[in-house]
PDB file of N, CA and C in Angstrom:
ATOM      1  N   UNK A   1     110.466  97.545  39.183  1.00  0.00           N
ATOM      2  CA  UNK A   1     109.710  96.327  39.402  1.00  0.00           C
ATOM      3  C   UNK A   1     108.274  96.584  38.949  1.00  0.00           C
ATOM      4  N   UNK A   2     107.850  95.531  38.187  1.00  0.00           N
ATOM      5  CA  UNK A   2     106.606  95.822  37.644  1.00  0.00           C
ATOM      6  C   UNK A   2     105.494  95.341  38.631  1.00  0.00           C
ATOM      7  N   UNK A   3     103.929  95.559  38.415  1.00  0.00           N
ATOM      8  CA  UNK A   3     103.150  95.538  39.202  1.00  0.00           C
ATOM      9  C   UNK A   3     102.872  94.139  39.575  1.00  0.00           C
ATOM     10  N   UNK A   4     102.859  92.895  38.206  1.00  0.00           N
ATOM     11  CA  UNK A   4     103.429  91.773  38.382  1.00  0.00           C
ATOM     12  C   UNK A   4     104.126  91.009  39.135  1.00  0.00           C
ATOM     13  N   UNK A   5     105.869  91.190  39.214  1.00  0.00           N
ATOM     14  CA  UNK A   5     106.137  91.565  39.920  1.00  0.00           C
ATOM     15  C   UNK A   5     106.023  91.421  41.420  1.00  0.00           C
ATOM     16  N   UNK A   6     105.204  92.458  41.449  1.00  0.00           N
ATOM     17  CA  UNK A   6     104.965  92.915  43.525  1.00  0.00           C
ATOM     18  C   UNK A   6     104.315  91.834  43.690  1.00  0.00           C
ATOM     19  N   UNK A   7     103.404  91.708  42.572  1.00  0.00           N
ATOM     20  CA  UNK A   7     102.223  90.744  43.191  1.00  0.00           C
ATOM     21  C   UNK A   7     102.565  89.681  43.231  1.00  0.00           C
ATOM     22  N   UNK A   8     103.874  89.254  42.835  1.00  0.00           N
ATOM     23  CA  UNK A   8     104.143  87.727  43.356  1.00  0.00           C
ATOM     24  C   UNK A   8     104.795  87.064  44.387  1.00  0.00           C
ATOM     25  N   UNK A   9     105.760  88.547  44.700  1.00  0.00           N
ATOM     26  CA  UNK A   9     106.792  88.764  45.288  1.00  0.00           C
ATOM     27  C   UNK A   9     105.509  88.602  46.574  1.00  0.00           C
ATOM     28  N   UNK A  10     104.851  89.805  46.658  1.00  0.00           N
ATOM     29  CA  UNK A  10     103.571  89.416  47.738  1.00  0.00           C
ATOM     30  C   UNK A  10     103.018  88.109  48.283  1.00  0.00           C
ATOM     31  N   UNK A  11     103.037  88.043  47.146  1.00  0.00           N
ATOM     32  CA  UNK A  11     102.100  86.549  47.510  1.00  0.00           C
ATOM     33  C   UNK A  11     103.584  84.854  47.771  1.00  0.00           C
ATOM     34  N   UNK A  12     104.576  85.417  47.360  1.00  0.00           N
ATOM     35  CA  UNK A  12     105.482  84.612  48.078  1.00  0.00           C
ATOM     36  C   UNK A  12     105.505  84.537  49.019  1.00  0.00           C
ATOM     37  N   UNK A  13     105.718  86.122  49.989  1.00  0.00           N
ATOM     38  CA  UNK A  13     105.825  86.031  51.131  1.00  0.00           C
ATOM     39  C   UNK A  13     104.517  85.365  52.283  1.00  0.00           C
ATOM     40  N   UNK A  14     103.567  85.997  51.857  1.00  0.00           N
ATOM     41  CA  UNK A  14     102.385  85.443  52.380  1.00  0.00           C
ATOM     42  C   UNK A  14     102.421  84.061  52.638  1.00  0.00           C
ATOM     43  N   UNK A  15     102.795  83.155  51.389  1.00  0.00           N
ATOM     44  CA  UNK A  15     102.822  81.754  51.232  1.00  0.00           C
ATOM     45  C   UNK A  15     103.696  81.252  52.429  1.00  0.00           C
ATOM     46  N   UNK A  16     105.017  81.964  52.547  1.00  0.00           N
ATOM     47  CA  UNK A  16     106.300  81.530  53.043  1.00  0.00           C
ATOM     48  C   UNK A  16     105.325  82.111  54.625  1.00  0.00           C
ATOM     49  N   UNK A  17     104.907  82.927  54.785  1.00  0.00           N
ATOM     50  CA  UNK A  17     104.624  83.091  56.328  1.00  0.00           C
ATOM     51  C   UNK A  17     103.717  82.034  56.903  1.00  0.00           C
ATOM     52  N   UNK A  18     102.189  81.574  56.137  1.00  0.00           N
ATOM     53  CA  UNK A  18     101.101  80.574  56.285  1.00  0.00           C
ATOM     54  C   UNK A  18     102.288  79.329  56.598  1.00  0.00           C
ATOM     55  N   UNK A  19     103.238  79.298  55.709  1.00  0.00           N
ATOM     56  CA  UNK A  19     103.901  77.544  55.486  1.00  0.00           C
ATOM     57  C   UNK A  19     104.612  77.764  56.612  1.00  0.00           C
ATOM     58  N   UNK A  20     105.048  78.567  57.133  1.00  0.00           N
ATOM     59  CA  UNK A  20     106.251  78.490  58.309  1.00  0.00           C
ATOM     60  C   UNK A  20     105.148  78.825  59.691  1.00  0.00           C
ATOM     61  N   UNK A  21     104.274  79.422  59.594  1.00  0.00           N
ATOM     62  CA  UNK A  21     102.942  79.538  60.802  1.00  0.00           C
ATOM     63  C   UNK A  21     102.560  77.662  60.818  1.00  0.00           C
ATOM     64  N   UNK A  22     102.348  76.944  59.871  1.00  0.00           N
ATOM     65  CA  UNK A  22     101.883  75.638  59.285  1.00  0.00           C
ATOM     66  C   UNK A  22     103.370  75.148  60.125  1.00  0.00           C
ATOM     67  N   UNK A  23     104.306  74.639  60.125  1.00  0.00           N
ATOM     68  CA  UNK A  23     105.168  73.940  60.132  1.00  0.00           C
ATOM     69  C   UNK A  23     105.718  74.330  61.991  1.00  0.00           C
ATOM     70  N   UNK A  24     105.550  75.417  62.334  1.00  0.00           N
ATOM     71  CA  UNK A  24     105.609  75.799  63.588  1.00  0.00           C
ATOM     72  C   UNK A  24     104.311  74.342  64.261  1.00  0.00           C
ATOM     73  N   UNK A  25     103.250  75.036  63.777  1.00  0.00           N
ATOM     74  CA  UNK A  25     102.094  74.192  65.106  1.00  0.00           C
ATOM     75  C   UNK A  25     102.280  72.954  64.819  1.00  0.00           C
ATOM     76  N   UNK A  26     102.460  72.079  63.543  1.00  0.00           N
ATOM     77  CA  UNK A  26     103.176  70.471  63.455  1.00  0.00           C
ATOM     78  C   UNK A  26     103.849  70.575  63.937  1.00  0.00           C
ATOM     79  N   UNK A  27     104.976  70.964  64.099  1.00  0.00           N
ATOM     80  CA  UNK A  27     106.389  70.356  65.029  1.00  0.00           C
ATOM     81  C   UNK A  27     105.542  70.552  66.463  1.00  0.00           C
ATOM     82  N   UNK A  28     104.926  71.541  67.183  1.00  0.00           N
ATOM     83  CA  UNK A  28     104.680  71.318  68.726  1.00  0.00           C
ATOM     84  C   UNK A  28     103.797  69.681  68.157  1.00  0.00           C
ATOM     85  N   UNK A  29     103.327  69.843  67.743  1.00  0.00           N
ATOM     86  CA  UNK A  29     102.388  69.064  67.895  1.00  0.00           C
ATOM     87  C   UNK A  29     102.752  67.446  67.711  1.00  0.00           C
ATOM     88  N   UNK A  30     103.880  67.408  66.845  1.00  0.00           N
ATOM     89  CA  UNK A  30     104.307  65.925  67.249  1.00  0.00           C
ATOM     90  C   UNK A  30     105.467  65.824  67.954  1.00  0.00           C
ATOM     91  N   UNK A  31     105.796  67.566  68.465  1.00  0.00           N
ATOM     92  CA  UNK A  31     106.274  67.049  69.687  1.00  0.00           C
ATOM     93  C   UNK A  31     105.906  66.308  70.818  1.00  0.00           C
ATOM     94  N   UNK A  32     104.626  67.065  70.971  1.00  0.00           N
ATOM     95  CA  UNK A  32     103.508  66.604  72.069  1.00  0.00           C
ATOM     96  C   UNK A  32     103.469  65.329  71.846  1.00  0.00           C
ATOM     97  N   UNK A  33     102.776  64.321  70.667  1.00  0.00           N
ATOM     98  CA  UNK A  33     102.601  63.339  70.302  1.00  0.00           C
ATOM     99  C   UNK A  33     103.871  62.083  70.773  1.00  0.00           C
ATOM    100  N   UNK A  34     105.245  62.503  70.437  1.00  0.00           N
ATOM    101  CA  UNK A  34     106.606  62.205  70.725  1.00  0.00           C
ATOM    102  C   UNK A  34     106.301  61.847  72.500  1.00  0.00           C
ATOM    103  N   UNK A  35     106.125  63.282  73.013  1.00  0.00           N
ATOM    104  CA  UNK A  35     106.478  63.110  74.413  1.00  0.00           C
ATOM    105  C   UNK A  35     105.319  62.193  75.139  1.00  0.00           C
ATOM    106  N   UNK A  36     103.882  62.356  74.639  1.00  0.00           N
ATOM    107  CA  UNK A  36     103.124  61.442  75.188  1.00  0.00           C
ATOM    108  C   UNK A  36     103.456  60.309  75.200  1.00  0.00           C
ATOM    109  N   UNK A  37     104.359  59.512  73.613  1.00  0.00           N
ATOM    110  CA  UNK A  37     104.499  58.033  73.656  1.00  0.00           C
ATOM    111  C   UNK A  37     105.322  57.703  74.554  1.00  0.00           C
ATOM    112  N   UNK A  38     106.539  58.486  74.650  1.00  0.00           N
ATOM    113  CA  UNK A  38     107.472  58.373  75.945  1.00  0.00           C
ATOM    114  C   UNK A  38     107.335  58.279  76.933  1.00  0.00           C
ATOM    115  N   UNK A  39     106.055  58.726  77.372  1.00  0.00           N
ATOM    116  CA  UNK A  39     105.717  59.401  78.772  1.00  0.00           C
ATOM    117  C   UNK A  39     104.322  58.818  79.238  1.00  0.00           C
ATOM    118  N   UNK A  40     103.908  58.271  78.296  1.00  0.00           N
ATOM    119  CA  UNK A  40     102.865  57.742  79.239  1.00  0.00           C
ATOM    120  C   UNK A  40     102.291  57.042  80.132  1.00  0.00           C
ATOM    121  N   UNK A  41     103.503  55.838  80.343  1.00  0.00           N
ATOM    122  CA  UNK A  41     103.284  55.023  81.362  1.00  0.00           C
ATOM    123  C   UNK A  41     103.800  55.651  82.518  1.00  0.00           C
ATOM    124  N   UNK A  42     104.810  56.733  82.514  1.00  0.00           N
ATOM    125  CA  UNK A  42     104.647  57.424  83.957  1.00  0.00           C
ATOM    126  C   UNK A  42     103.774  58.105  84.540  1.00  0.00           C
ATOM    127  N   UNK A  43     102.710  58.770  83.042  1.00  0.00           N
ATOM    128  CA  UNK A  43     101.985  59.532  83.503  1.00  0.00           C
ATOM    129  C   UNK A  43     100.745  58.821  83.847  1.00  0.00           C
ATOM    130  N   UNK A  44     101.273  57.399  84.080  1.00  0.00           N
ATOM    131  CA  UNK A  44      99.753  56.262  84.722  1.00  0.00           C
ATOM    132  C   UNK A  44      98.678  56.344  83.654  1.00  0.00           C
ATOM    133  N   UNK A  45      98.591  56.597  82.233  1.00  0.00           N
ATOM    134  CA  UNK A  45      97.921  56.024  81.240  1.00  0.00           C
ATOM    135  C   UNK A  45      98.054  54.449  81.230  1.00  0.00           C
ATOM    136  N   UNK A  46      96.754  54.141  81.298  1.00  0.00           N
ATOM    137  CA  UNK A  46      96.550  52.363  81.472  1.00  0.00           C
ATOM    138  C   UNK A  46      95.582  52.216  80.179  1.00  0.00           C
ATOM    139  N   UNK A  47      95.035  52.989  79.811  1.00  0.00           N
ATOM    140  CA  UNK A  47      93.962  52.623  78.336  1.00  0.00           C
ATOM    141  C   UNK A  47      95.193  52.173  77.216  1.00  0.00           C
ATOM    142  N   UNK A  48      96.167  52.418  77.292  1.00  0.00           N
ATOM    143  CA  UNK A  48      97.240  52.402  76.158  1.00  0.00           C
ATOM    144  C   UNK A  48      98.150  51.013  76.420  1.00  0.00           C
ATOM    145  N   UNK A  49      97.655  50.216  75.993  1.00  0.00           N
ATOM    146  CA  UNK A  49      98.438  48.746  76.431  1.00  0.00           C
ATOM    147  C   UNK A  49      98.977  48.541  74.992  1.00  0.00           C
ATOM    148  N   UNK A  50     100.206  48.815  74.826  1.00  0.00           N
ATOM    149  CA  UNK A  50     101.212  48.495  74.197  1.00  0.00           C
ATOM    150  C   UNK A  50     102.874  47.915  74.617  1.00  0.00           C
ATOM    151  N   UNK A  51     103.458  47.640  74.189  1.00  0.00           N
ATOM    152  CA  UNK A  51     104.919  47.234  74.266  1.00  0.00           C
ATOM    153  C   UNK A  51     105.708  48.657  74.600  1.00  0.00           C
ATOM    154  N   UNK A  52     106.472  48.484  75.783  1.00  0.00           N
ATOM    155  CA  UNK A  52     107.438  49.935  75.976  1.00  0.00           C
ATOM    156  C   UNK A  52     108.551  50.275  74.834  1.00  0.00           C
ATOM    157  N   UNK A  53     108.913  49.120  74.350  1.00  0.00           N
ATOM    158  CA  UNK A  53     110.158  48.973  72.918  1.00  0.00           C
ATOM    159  C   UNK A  53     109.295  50.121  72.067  1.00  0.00           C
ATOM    160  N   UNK A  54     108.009  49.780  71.469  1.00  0.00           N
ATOM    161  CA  UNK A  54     106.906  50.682  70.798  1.00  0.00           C
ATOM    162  C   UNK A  54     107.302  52.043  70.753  1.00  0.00           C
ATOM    163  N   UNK A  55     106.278  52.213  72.477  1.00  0.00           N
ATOM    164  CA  UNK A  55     106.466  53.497  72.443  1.00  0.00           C
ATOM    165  C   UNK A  55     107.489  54.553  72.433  1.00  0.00           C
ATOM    166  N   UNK A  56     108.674  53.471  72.876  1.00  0.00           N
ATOM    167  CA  UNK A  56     110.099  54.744  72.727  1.00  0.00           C
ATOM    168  C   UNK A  56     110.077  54.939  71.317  1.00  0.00           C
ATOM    169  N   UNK A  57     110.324  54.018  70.398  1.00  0.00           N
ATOM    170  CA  UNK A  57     110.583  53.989  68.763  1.00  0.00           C
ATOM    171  C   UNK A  57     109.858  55.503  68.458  1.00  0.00           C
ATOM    172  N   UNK A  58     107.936  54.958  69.088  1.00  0.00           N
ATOM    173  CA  UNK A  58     107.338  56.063  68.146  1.00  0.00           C
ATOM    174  C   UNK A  58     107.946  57.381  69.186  1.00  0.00           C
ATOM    175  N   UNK A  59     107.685  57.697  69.887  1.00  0.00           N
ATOM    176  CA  UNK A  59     108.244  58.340  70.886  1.00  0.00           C
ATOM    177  C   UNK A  59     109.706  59.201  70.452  1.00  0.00           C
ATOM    178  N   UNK A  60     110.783  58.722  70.192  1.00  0.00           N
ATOM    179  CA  UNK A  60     111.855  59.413  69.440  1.00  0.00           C
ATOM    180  C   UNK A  60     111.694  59.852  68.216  1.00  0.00           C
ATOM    181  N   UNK A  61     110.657  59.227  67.169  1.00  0.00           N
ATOM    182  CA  UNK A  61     110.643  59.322  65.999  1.00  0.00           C
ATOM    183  C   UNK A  61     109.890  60.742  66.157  1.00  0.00           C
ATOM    184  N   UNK A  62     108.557  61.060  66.985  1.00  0.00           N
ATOM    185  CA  UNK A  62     107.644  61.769  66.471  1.00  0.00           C
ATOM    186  C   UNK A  62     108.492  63.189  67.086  1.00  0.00           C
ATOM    187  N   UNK A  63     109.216  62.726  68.540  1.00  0.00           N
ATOM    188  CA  UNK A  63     110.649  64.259  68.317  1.00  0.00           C
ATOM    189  C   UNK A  63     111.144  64.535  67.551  1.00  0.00           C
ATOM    190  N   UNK A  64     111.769  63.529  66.863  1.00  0.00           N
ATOM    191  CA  UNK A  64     112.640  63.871  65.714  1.00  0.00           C
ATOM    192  C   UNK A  64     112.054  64.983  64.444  1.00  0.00           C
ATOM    193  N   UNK A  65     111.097  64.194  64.386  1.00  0.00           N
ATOM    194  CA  UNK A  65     110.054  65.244  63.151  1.00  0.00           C
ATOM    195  C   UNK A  65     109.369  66.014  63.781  1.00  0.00           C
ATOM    196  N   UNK A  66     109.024  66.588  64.975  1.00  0.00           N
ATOM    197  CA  UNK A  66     109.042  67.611  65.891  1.00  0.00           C
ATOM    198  C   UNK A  66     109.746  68.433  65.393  1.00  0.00           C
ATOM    199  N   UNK A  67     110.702  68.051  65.896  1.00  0.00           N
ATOM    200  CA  UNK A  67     112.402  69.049  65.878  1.00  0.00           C
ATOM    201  C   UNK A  67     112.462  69.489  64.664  1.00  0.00           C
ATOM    202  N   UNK A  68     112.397  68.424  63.515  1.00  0.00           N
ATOM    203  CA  UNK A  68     112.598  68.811  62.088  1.00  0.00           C
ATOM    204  C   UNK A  68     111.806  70.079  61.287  1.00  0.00           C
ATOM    205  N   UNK A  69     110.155  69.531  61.671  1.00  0.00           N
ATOM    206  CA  UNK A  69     109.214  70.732  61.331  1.00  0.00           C
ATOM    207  C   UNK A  69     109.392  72.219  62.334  1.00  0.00           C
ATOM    208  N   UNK A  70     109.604  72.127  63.481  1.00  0.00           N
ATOM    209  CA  UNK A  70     110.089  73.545  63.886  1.00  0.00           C
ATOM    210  C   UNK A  70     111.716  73.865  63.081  1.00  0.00           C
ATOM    211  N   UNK A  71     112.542  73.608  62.689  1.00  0.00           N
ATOM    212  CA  UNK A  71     113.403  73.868  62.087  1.00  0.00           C
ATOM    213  C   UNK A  71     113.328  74.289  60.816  1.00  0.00           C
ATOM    214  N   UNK A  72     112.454  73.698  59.857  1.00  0.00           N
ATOM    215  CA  UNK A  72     112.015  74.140  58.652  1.00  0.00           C
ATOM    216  C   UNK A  72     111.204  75.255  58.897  1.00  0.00           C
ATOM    217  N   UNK A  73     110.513  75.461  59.833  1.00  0.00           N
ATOM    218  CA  UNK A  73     109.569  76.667  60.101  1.00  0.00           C
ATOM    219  C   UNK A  73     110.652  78.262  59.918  1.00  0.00           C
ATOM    220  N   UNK A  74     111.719  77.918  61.036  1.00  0.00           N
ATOM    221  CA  UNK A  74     112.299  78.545  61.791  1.00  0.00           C
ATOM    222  C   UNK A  74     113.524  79.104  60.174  1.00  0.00           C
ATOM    223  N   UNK A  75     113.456  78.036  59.045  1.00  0.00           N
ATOM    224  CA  UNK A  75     114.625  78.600  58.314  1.00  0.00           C
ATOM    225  C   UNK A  75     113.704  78.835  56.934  1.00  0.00           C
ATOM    226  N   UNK A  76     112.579  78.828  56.710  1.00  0.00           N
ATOM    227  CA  UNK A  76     111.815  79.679  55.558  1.00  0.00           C
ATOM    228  C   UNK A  76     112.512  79.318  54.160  1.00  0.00           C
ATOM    229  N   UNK A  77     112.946  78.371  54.057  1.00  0.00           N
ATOM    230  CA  UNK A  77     113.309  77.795  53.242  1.00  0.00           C
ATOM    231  C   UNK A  77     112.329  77.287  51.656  1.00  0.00           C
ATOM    232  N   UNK A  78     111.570  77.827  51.438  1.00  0.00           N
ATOM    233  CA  UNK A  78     110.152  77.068  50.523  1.00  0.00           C
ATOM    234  C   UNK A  78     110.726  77.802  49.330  1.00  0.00           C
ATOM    235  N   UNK A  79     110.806  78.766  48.672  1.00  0.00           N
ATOM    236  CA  UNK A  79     111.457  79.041  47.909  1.00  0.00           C
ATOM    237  C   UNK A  79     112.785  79.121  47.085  1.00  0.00           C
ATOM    238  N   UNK A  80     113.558  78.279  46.190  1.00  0.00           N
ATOM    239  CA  UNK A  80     114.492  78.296  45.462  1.00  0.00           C
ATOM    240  C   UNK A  80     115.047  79.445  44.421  1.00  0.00           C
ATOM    241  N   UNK A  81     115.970  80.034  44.499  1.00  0.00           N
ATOM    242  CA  UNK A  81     116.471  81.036  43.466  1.00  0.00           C
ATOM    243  C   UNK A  81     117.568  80.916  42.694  1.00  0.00           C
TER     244      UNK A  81
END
């Protein structure tokens, strides 16, 4: 293997660790986002006057892509061979 090579092979991995470190803290984070819309009228948030239909929609959706971005994190997938 040439010095070339290493150095890309290097810098793949690097890439693939930042993007999967990156895709870890989005998924908590619209998890969080997810569970707040769900959850906020129990948790007695009154500044947030919206429709409950709303917040489930956004609420499942922002789990869903939660779930999705920790999964892509979790399978390092960014590279094709």
């Amino acid at each position: 293997m040439s010095v070339q090579e290493q150095w890309e092979e290097q810098k793949r991995r690097r890439y693939s660790g930042f993007h999967a470190l990156y895709d870890y803290v989005m998924g908590i984070l619209w998890l969080l986002v997810g569970l707040f819309f769900l959850l906020n009228k129990a948790l007695g948030i009154e500044w947030m006057k919206s429709d409950p239909i709303i917040d489930n929609i956004f609420g499942f959706v922002g789990i869903a892509y939660g779930l999705f971005r920790l999964y892509r994190g979790y399978k390092k997938k960014y590279f094709r061979k």
